[in-house]
Protein backbone atom coordinates (compact mmCIF):
# COMPACT_ATOMS: atom_id res chain seq x y z
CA UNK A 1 31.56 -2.60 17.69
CA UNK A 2 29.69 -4.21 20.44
CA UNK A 3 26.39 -5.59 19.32
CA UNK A 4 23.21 -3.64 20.05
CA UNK A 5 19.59 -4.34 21.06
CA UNK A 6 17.48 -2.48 18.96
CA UNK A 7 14.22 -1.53 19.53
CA UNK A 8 12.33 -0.18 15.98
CA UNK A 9 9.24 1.96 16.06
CA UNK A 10 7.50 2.56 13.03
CA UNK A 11 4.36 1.99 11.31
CA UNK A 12 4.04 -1.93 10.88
CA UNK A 13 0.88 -2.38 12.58
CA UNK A 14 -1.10 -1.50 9.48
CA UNK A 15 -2.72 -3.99 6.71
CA UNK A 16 -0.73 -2.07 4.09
CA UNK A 17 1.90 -3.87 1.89
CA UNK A 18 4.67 -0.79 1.87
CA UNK A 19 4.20 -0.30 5.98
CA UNK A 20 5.11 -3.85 6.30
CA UNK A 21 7.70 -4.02 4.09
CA UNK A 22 9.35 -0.85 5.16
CA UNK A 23 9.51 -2.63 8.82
CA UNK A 24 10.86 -5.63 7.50
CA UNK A 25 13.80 -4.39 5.33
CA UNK A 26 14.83 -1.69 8.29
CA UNK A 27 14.54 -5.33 10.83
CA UNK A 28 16.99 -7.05 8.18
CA UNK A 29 19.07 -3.97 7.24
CA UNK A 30 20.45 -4.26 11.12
CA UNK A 31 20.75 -7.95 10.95
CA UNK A 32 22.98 -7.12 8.34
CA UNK A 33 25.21 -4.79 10.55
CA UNK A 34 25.76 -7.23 12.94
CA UNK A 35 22.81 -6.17 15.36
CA UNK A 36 19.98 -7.06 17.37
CA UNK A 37 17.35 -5.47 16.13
CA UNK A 38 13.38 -6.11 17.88
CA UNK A 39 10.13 -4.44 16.34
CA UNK A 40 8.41 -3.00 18.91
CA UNK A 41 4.97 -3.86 18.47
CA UNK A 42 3.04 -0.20 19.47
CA UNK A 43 -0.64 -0.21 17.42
CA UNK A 44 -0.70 2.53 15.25
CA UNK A 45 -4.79 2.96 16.63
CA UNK A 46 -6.07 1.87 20.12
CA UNK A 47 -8.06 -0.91 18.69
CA UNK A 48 -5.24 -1.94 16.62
CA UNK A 49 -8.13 -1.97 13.71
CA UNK A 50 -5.65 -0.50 11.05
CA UNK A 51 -3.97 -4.18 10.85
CA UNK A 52 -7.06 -6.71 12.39
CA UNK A 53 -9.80 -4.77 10.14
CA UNK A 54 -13.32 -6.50 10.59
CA UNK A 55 -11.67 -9.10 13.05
CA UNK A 56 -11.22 -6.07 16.22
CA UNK A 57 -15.24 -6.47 15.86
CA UNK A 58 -16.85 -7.33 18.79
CA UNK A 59 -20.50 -8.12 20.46
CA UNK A 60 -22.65 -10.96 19.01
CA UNK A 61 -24.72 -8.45 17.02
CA UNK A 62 -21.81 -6.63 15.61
CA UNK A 63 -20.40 -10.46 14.50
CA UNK A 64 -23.20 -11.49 12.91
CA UNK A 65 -23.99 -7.98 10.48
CA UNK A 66 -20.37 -8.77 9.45
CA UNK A 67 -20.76 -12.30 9.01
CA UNK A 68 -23.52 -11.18 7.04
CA UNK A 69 -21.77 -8.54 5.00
CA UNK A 70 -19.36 -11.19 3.76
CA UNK A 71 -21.89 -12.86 2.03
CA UNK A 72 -23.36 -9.34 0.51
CA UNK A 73 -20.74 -6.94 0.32
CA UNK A 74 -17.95 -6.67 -2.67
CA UNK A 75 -15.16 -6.45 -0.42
CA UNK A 76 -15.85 -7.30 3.39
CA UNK A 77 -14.83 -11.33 2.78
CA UNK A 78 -11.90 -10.15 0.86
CA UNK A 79 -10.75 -7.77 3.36
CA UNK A 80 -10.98 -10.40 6.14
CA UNK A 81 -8.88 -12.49 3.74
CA UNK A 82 -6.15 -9.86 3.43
CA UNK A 83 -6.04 -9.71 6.95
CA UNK A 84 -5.22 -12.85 7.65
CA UNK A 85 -2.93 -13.11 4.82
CA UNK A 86 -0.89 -10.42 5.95
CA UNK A 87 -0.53 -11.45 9.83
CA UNK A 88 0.84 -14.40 8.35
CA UNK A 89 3.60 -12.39 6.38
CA UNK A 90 4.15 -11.06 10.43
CA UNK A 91 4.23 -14.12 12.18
CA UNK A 92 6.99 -15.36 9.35
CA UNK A 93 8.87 -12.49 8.98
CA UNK A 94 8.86 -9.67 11.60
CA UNK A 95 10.62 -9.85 14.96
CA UNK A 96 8.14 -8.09 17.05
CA UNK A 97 8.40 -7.72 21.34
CA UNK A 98 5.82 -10.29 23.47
CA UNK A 99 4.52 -6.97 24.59
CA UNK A 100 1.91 -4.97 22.55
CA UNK A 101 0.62 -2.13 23.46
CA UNK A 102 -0.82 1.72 22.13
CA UNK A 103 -0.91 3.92 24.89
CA UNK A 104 2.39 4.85 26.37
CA UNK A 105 1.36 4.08 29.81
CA UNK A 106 0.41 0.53 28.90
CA UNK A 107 4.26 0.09 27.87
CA UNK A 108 6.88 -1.84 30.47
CA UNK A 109 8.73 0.15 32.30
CA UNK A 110 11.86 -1.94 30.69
CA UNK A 111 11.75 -1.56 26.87
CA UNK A 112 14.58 -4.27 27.12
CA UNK A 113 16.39 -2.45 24.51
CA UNK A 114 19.90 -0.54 24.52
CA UNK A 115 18.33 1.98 21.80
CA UNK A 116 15.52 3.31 19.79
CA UNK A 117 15.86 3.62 15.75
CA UNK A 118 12.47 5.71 14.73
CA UNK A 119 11.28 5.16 11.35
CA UNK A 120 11.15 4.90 8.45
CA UNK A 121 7.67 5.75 6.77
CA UNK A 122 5.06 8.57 7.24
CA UNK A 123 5.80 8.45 11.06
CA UNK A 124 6.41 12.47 11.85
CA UNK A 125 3.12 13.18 9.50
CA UNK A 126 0.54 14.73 11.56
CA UNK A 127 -1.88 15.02 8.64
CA UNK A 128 -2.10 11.19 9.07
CA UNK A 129 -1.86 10.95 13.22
CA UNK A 130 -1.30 14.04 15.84
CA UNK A 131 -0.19 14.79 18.55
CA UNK A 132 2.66 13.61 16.42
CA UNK A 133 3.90 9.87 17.58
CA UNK A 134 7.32 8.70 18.00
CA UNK A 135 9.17 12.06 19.11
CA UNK A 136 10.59 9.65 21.90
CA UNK A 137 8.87 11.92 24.63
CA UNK A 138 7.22 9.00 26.13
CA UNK A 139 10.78 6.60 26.44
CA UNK A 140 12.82 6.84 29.29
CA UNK A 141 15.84 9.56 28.43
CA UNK A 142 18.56 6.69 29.45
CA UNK A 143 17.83 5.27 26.10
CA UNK A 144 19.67 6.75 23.24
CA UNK A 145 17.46 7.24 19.88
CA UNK A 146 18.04 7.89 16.36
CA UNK A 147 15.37 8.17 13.29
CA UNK A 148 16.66 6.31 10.01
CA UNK A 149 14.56 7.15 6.90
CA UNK A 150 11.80 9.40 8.90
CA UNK A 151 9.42 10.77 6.40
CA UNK A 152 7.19 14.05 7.45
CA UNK A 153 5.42 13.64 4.37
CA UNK A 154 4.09 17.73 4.66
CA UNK A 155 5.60 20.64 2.67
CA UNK A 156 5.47 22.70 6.06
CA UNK A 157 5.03 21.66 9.80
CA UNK A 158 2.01 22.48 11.20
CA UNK A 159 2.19 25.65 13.56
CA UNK A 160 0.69 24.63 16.43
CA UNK A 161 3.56 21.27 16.42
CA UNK A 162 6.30 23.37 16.06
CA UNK A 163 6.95 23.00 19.81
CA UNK A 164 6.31 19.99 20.10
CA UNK A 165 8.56 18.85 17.05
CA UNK A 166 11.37 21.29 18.41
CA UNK A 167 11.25 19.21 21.82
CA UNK A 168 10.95 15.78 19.98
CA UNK A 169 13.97 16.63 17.32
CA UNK A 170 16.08 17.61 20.55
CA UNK A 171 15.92 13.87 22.18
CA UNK A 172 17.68 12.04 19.00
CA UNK A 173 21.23 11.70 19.03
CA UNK A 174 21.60 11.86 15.95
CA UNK A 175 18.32 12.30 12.98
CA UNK A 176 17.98 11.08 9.28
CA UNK A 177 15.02 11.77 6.90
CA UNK A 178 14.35 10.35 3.81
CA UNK A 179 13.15 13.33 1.69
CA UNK A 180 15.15 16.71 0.66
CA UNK A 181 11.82 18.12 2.53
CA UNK A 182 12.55 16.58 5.09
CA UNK A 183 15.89 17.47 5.98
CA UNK A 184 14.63 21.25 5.10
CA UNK A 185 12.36 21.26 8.12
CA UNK A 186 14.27 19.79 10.62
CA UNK A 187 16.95 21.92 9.58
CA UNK A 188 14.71 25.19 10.22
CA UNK A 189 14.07 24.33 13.46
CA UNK A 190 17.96 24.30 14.07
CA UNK A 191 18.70 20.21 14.14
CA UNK A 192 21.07 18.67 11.62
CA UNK A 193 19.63 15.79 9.33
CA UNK A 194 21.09 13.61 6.92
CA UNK A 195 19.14 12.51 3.54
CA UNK A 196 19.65 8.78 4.08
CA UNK A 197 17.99 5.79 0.98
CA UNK A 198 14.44 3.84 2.02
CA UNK A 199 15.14 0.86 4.22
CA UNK A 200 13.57 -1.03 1.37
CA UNK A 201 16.87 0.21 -0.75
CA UNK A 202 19.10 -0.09 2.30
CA UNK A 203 19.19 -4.16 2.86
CA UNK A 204 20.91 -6.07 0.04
CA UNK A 205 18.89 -6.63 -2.98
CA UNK A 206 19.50 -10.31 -2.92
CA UNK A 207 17.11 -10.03 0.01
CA UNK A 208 14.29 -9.20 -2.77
CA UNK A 209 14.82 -12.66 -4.88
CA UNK A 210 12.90 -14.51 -3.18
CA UNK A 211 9.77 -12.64 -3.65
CA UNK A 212 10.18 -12.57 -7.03
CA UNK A 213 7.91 -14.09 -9.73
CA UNK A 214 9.40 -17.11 -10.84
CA UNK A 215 6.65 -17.90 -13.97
CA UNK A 216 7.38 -16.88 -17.42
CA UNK A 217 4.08 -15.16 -18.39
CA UNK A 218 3.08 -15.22 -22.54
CA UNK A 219 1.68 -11.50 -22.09
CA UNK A 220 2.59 -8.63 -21.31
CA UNK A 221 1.62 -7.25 -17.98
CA UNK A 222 0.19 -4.14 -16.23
CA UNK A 223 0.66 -3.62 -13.01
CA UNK A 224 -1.79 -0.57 -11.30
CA UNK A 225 -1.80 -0.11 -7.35
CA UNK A 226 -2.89 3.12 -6.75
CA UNK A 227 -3.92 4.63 -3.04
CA UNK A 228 -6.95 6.39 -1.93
CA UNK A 229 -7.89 6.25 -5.78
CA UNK A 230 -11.66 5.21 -6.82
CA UNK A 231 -11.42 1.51 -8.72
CA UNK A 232 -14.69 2.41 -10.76
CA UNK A 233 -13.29 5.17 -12.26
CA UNK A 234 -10.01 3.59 -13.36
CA UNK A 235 -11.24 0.54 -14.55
CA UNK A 236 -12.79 1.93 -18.31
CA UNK A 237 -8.73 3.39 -19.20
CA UNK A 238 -7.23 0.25 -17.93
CA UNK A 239 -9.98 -1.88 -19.85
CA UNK A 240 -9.47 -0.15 -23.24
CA UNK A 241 -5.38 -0.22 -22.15
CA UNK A 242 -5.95 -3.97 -22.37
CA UNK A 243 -7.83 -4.53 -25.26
CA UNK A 244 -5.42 -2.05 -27.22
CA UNK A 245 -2.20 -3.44 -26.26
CA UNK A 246 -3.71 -7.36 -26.16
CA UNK A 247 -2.00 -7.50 -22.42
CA UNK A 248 -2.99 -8.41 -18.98
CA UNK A 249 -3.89 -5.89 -16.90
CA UNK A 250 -3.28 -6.66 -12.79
CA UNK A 251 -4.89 -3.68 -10.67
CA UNK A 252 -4.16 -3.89 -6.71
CA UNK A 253 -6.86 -1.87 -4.81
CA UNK A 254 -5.47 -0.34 -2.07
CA UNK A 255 -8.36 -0.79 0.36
CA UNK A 256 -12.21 -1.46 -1.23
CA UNK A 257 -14.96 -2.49 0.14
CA UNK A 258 -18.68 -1.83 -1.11
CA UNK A 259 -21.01 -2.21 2.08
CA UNK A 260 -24.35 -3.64 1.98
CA UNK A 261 -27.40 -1.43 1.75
CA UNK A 262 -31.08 -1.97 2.83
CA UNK A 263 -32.54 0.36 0.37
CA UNK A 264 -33.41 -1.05 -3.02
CA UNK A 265 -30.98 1.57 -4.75
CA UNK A 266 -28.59 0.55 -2.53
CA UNK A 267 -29.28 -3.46 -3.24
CA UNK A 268 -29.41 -2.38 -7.31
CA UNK A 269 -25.62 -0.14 -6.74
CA UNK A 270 -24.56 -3.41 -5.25
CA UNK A 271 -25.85 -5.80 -7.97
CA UNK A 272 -24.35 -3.30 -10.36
CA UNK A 273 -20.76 -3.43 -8.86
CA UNK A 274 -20.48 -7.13 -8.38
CA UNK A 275 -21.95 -7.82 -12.40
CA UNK A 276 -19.13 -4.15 -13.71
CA UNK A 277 -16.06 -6.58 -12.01
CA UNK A 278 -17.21 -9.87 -12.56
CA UNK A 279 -17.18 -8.83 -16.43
CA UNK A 280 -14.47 -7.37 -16.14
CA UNK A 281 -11.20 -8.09 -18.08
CA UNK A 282 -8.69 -6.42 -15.75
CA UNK A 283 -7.63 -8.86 -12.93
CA UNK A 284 -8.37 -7.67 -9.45
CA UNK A 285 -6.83 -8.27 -6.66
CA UNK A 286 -9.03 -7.24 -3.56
CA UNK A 287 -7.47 -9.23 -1.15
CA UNK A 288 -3.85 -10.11 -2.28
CA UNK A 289 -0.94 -10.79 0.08
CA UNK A 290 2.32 -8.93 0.82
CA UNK A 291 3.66 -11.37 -1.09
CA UNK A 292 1.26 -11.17 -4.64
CA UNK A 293 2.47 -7.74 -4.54
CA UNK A 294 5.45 -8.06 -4.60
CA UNK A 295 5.23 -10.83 -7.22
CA UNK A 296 3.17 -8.81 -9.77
CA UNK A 297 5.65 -6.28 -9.12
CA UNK A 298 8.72 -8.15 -10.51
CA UNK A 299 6.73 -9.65 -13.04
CA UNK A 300 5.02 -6.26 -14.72
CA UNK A 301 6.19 -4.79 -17.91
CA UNK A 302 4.45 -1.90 -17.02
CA UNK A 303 3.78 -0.39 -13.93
CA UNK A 304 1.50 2.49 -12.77
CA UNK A 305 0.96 3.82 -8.97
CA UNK A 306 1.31 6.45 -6.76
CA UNK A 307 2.51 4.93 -4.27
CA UNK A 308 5.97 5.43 -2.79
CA UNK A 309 7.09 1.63 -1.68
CA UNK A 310 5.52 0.55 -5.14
CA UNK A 311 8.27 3.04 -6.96
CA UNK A 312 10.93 1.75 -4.35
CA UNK A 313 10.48 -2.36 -5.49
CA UNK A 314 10.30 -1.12 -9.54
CA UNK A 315 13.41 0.40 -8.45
CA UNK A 316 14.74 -3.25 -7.11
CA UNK A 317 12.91 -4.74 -9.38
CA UNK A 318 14.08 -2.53 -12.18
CA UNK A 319 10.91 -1.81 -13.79
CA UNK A 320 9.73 0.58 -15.96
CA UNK A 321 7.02 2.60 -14.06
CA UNK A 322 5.27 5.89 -14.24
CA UNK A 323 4.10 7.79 -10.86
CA UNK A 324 0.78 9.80 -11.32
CA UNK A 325 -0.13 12.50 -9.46
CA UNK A 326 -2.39 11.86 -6.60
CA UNK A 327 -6.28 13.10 -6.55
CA UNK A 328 -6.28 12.45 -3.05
CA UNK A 329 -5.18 15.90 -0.85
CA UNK A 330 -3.27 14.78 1.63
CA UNK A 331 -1.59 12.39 -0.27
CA UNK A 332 -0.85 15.37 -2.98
CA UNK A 333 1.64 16.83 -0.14
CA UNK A 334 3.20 13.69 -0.14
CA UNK A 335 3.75 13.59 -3.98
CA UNK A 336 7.17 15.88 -3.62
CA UNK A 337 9.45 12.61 -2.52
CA UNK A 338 8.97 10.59 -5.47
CA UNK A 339 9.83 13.81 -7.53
CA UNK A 340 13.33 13.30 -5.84
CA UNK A 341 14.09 10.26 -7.84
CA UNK A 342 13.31 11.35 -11.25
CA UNK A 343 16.55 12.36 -13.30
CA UNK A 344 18.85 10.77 -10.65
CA UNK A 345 18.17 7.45 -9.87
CA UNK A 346 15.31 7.06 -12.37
CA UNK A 347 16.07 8.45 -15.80
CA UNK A 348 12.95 8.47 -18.35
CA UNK A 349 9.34 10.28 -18.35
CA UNK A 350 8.77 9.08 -14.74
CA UNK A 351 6.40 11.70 -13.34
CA UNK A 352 2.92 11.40 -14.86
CA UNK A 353 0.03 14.23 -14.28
CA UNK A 354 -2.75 11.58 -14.68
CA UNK A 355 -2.98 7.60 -15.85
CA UNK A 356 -3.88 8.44 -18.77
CA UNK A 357 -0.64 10.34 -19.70
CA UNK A 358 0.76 7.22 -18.16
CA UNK A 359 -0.20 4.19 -20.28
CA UNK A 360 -0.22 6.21 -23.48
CA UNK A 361 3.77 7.04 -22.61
CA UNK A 362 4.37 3.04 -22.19
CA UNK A 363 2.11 2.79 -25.47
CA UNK A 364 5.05 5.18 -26.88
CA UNK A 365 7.82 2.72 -26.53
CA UNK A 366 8.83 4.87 -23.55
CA UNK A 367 10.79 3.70 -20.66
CA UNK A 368 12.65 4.40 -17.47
CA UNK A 369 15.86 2.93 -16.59
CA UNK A 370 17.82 2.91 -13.07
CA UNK A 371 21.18 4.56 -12.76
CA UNK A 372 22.91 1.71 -10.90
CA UNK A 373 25.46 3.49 -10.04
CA UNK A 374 23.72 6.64 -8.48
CA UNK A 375 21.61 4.15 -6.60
CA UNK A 376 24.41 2.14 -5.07
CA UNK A 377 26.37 5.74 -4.28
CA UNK A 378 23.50 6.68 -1.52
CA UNK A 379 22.80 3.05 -0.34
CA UNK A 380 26.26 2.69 0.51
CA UNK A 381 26.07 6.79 2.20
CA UNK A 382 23.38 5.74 3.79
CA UNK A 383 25.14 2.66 5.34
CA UNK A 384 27.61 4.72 6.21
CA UNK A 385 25.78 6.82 8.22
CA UNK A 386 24.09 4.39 10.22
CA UNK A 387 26.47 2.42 11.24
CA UNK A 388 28.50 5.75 12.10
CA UNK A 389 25.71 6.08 14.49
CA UNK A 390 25.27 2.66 15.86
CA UNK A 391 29.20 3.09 16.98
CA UNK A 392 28.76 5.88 18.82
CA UNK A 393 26.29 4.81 20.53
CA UNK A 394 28.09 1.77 21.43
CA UNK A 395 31.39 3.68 22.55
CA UNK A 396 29.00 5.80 24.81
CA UNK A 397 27.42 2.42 26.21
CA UNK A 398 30.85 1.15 26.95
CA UNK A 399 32.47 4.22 28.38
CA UNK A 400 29.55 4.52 30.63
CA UNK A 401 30.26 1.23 32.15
């Protein structure tokens, strides 16, 4: 098979640990078929201010309120810090095109790519963006597509897309989801689609090691990263978790930041915040990297999220974890793909209502183990699949010249 160019859209331009690591396992996953694979680097926003955060801020007045909000905010500094930490993790490890761009018109006319692989990740969600990107509507027809790992991420498509998905669907050669919902509405609007493994599950887990935690800690440790979840409300359970159990507890907010406030309640809230996580016992870790992530990850005895890429690396990691339900709405329609994995590849009370049914099932002895062998049945379906795909596309390119 002749080797390929391949252009990747997806959701990387984002200061979120499982967008970034999604992008990066689907870059190496085609490294490791022998291919050429290229991130194109489309912002997810105009501003691109889902990845830069405070640093898209512009206008000497707007500068200095945030220069000032570092000093008087909970979280503004520490977001800044993420920021930068996790451009870093780009510059080192993604493969992104000299061109960025968000609008379509902005693009090159020459993509300089032989094909388009859409996904994986929330990218057909339009609860999260609409009109719905990457349908391929806005790259030249010459170029062949195909979506590994898509997620919609919605128990139903939204009635007024239905067009618009039916017209998107109809441009891949060949499409790929990564939930059993998934494949259910693509199939209803007459397309085939194959159930296809996370890229994070696809690449070699060798790939993993050397992100893992390499100390021997004397505790044991929780891990909690939850999304779109209030810190102030978790933080009593995870307090009395710790003084129970005599453990370390390790929380990773997804996104906080407390703003400063002129009012004197607001000042006294403020005071009140800083002193509650300053005293503390849970360690927090407002603005850890990509790669503390994954480190606390592989080094928790317990682990506690709802959060889909934090299930996939206690997969790789094999950890035991619990998934809680998600108080958050739209993220409740997302809830249904982690479902998938309990009683196939996860065996054990995986599914948790709340985090308190949670940490009183690990305070039960109880654990989940992976089935090893289920798990290497669909990576190596999934593999299949793909490169299935990448050979007919090459045959094509090589019959056409």
């Amino acid at each position: 098979m002749n080797k390929l160019k391949i252009g990747i859209l997806t959701y990387h331009s984002e200061m979120n640990y499982g967008c970034t690591l999604q992008a990066f396992a689907m870059q190496e996953a085609y490294k490791e078929l022998g291919q050429d694979p290229i991130i194109i680097d489309r912002y997810i926003t105009p501003d691109n201010r889902l990845l830069l955060g405070h640093l898209t801020d512009t206008g000497l007045k707007t500068r200095l309120i945030s220069l000032f909000m570092c000093f008087f905010s909970i979280g503004r500094t520490s977001n800044i810090l993420r920021v930068l930490k996790t451009l870093r993790f780009h510059k080192k490890y993604l493969h992104t095109t000299d061109y960025s761009f968000y609008d379509w018109k902005d693009a090159p006319a020459d993509l300089g790519v032989d094909m388009i692989s859409v996904g994986s990740d929330q990218i057909w969600n339009a609860n999260l963006y609409s009109p719905v990107p990457y349908l391929l509507k806005d790259i030249n027809p010459s170029i062949p597509g195909i979506s590994y790992a898509a997620s919609i991420g919605m128990p139903e498509l939204m009635p007024k897309y239905l067009e618009e998905y039916r017209r998107g669907f109809a441009r891949f050669k060949a499409i790929s989801v990564r939930e059993q919902q998934g494949v259910r509405l693509v199939e209803d609007l007459g397309f085939k689609a194959e159930k296809v493994v996370d890229p994070t599950l696809l690449v070699s887990p060798e790939l993993w090691d050397k992100f893992k935690c390499k100390r021997k800690h004397k505790r044991k440790r929780l891990l909690c990263y939850t999304i779109a979840e209030k810190l102030f409300d978790l933080l009593p359970v995870l307090e009395d978790y710790a003084r129970r159990n005599n453990c370390d507890v390790i929380v990773f907010p997804d996104r906080f930041e407390k703003y400063f406030c002129r009012s004197a309640k607001g000042i006294k809230e403020l005071i009140r915040d800083k002193t509650r996580l300053f005293k503390s016992p849970v360690k927090i870790y407002i603005s850890a990297a990509i790669k503390d992530f994954m480190r606390e990850i592989s080094a928790a005895d317990w682990i506690v999220t709802n959060s889909y890429h934090a299930l996939m690396f206690s997969i790789i990691y094999n950890r035991n974890v619990r998934v809680i339900v998600p108080t958050d709405n739209v993220r409740k329609e997302m809830h249904a793909r982690m479902k998938e994995f309990e009683g196939s590849v996860i065996e054990g009370p995986l599914m948790q209502s709340d985090i308190q049914g949670a940490l009183r099932s690990f305070e039960k002895g109880e654990k989940t183990t992976i089935n090893l062998d289920e798990l290497n049945r669909r990576r190596e379906l999934s593999r299949q699949w793909l490169e299935n795909q990448l050979r007919n596309i090459a045959d094509n390119k090589v019959a056409e010249c």
